[in-house]
N, C-alpha and C. Protein backbone atom coordinates (compact mmCIF):
# COMPACT_ATOMS: atom_id res chain seq x y z
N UNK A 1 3.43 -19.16 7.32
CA UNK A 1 2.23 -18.69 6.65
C UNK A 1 2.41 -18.94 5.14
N UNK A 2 1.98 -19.75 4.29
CA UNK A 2 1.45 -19.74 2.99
C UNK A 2 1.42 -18.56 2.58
N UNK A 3 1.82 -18.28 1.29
CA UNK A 3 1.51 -17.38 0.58
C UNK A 3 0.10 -16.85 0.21
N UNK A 4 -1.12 -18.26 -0.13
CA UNK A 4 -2.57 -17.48 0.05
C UNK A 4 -2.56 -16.70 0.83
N UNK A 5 -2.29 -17.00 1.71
CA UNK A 5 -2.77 -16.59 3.78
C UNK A 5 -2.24 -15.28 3.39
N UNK A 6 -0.85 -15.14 3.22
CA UNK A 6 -0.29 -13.98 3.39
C UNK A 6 -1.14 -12.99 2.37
N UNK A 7 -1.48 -13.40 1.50
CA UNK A 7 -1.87 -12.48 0.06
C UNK A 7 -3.28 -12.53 0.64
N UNK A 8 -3.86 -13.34 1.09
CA UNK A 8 -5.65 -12.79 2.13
C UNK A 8 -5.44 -11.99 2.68
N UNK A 9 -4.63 -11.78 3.84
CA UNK A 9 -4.30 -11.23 4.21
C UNK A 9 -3.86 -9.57 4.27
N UNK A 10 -3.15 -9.46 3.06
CA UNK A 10 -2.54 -8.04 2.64
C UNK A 10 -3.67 -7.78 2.49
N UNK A 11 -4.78 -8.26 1.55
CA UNK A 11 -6.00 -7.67 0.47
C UNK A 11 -6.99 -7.02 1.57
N UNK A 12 -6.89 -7.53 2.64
CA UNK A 12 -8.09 -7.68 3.65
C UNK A 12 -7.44 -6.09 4.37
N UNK A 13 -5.97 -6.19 4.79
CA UNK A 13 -5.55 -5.40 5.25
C UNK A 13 -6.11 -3.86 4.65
N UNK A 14 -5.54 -3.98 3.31
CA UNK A 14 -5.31 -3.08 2.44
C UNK A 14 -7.08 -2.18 2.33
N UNK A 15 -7.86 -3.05 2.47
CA UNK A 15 -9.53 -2.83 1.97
C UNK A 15 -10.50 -2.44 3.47
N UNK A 16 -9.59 -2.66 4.40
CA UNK A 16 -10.02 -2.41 6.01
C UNK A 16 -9.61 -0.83 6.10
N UNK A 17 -8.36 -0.20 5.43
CA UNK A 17 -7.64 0.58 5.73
C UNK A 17 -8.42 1.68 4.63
N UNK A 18 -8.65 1.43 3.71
CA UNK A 18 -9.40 2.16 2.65
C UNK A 18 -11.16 2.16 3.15
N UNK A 19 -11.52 1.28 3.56
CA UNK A 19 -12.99 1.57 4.40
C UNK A 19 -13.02 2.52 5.28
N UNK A 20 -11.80 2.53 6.12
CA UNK A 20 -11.35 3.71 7.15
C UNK A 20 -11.12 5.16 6.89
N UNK A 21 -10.66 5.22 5.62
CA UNK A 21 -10.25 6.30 5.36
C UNK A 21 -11.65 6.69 4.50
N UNK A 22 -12.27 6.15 4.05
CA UNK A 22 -13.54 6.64 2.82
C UNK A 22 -14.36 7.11 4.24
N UNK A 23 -14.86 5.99 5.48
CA UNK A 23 -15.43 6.87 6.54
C UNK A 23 -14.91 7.83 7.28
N UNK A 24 -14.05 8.30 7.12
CA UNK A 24 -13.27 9.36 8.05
C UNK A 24 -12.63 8.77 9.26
N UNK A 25 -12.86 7.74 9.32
CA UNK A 25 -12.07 7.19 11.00
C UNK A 25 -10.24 7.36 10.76
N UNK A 26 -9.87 7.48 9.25
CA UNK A 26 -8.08 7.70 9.45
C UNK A 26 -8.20 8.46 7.96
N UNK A 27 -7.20 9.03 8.52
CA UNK A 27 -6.44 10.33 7.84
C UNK A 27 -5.31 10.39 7.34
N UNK A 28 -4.57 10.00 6.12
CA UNK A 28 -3.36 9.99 5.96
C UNK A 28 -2.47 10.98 6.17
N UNK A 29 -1.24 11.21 6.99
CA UNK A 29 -0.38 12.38 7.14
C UNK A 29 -0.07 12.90 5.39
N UNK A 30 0.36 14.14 5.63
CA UNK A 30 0.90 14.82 4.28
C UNK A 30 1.80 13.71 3.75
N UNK A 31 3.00 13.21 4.54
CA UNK A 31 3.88 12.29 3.61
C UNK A 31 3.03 11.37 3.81
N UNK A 32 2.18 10.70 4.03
CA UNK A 32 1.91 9.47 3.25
C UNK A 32 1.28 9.52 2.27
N UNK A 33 0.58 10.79 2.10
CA UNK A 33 0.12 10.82 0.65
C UNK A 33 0.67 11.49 -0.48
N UNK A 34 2.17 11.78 -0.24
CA UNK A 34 3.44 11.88 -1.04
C UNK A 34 3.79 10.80 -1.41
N UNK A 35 4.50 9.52 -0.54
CA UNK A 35 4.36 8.24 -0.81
C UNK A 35 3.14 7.58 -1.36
N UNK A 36 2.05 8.09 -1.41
CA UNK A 36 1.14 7.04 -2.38
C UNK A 36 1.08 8.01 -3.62
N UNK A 37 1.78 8.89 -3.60
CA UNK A 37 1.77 9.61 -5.22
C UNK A 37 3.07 9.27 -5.65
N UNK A 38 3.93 8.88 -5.51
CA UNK A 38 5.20 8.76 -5.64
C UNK A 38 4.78 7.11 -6.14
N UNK A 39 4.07 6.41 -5.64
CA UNK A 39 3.78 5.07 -6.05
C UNK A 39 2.79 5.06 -7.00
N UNK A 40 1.56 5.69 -7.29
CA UNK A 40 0.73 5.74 -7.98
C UNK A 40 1.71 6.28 -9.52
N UNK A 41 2.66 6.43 -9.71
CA UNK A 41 3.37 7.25 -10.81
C UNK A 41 4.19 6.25 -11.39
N UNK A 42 4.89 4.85 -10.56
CA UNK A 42 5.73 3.97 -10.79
C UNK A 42 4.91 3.18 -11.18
N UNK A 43 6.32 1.69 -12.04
CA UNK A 43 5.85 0.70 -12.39
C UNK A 43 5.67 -0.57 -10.89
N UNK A 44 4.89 -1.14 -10.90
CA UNK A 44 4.68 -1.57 -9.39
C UNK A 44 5.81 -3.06 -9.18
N UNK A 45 6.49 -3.13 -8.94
CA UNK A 45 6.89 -4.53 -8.37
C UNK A 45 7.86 -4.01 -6.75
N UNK A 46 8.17 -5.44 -6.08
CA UNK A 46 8.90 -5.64 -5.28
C UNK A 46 10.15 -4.47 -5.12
N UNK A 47 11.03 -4.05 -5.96
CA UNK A 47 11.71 -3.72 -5.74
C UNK A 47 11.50 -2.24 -5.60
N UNK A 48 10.71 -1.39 -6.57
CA UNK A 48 10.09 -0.42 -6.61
C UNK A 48 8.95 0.25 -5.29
N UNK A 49 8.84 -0.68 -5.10
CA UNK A 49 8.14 -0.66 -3.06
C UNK A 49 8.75 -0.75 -2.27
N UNK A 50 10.41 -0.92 -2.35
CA UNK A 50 11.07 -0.90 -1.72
C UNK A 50 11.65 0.43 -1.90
N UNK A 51 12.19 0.64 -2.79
CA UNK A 51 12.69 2.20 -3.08
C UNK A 51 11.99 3.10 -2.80
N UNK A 52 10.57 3.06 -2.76
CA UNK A 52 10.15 4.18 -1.93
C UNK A 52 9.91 4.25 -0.85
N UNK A 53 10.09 2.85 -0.01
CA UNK A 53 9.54 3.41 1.61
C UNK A 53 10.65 3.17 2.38
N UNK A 54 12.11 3.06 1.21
CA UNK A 54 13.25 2.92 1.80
C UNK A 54 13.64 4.78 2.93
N UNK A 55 13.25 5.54 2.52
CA UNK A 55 13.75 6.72 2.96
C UNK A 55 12.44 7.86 3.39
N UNK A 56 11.25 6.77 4.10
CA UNK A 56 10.07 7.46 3.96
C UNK A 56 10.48 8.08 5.23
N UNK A 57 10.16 9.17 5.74
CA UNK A 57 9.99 10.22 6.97
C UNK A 57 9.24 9.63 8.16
N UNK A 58 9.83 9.55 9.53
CA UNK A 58 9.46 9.12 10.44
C UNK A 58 7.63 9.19 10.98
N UNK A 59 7.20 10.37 10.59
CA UNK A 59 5.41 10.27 10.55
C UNK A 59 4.81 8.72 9.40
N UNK A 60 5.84 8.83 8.28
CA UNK A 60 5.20 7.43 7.59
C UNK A 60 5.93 6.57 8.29
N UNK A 61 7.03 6.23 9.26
CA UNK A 61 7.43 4.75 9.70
C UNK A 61 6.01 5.24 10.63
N UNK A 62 5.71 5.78 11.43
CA UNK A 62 4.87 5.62 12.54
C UNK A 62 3.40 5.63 12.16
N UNK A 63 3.16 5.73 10.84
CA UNK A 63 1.25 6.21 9.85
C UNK A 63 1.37 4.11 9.93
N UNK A 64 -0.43 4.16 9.75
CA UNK A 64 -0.65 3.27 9.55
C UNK A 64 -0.73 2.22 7.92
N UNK A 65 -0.62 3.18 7.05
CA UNK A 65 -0.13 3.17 5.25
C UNK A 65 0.85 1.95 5.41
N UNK A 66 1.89 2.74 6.16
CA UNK A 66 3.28 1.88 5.81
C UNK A 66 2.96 0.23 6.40
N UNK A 67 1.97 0.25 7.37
CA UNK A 67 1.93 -1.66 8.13
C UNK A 67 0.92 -2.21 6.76
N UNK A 68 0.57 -1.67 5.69
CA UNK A 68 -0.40 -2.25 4.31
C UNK A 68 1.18 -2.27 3.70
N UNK A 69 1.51 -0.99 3.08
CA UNK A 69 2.45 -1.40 1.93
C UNK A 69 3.78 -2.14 1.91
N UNK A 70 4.50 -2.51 3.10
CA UNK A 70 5.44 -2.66 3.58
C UNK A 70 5.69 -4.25 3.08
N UNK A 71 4.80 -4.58 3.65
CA UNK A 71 4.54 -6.07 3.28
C UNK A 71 4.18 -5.86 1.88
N UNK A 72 3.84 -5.76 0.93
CA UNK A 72 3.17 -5.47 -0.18
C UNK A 72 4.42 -5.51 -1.32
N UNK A 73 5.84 -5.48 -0.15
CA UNK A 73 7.19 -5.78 -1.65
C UNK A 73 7.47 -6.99 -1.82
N UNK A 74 6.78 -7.72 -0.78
CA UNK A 74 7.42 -8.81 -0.95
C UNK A 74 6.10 -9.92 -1.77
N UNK A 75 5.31 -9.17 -1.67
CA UNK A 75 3.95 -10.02 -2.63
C UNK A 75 4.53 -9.86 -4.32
N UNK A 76 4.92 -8.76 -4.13
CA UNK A 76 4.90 -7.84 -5.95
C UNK A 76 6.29 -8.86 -5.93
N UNK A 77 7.00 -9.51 -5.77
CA UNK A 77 8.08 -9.54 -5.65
C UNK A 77 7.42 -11.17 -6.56
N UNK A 78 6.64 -11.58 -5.55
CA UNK A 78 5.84 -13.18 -6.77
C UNK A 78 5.82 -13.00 -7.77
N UNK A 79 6.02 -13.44 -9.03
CA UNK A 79 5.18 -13.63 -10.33
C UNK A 79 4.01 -14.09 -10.25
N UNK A 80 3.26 -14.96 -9.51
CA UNK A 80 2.27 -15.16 -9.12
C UNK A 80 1.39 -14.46 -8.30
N UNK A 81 1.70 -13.32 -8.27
CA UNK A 81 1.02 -12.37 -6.95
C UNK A 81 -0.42 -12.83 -7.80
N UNK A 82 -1.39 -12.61 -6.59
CA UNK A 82 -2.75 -12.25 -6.47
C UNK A 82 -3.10 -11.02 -6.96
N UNK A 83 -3.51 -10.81 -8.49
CA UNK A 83 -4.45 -10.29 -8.91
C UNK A 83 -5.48 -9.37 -7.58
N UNK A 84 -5.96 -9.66 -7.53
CA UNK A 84 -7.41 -9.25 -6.14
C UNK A 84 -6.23 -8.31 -5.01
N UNK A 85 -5.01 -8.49 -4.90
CA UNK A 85 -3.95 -7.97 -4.06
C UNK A 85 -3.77 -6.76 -4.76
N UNK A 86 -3.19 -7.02 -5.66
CA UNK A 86 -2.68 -5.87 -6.81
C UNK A 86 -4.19 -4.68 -6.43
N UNK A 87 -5.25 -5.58 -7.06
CA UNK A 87 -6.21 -4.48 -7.45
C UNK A 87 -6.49 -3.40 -6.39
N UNK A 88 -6.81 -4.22 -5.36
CA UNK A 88 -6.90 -3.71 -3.56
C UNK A 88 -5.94 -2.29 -3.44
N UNK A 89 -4.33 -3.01 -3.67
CA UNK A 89 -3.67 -1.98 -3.26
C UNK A 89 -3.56 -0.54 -4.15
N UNK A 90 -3.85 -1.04 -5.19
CA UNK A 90 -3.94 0.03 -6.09
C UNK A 90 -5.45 1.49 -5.80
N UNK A 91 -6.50 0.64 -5.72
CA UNK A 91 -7.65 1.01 -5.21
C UNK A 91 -7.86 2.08 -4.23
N UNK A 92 -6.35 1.68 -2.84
CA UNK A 92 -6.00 1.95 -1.96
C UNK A 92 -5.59 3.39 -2.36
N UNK A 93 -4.30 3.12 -2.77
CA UNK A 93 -3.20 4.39 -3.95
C UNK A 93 -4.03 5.25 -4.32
N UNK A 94 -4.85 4.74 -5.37
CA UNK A 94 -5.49 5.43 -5.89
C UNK A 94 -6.30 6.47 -4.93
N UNK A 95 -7.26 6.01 -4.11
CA UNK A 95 -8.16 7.06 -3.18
C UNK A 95 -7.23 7.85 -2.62
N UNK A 96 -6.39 7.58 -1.90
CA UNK A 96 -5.17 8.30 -1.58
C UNK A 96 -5.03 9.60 -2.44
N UNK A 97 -5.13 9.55 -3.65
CA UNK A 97 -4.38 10.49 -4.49
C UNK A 97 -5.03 10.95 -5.83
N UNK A 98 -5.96 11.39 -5.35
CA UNK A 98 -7.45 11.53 -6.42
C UNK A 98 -7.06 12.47 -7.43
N UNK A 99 -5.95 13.71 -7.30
CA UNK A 99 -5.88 14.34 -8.07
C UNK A 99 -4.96 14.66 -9.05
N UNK A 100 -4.01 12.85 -9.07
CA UNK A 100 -3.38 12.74 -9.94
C UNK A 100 -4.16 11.86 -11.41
């Protein structure tokens, strides 16, 4: 897979998963929206997406959050990442965690 593909991909992921959650069809568990505050607070790259979902709690290996961000270290990890990726996931974060 190309890197476009992959980076269509994440964005599409990321903006399917946030449509879901703005209609009520998914619900983030308590830790995953510890993990998107814990990320919404950092500087964003590859390695830093790794450190946090290195030791995330078995409800986030099994939440659907972690199949968006997971992949998402190894985009930040480009210097070239996709802009439109970044924004998505942030967008994402962000709704997640309105009252930071």
């Amino acid at each position: 897979m190309t890197m476009k593909v992959f980076a269509e991909a994440l964005r599409r992921d990321a903006a399917a998963l946030l449509e879901q959650y703005e209609a009520g069809r998914w619900a983030p568990e308590q830790a995953e929206r510890e993990l998107a505050e814990g990320l919404a607070r950092g500087q964003w790259d590859g390695a830093f997406f790794r450190a946090c979902l290195r030791d995330v709690p078995p409800t986030v290996r099994s939440g659907r959050l972690i199949d968006v961000l997971a992949p998402a270290a190894d985009a930040l990890d480009r210097g070239d990442v996709d802009r439109d990726v970044v924004l998505q996931l942030r967008v994402l974060v962000d709704a997640l965690t309105p009252e930071l």
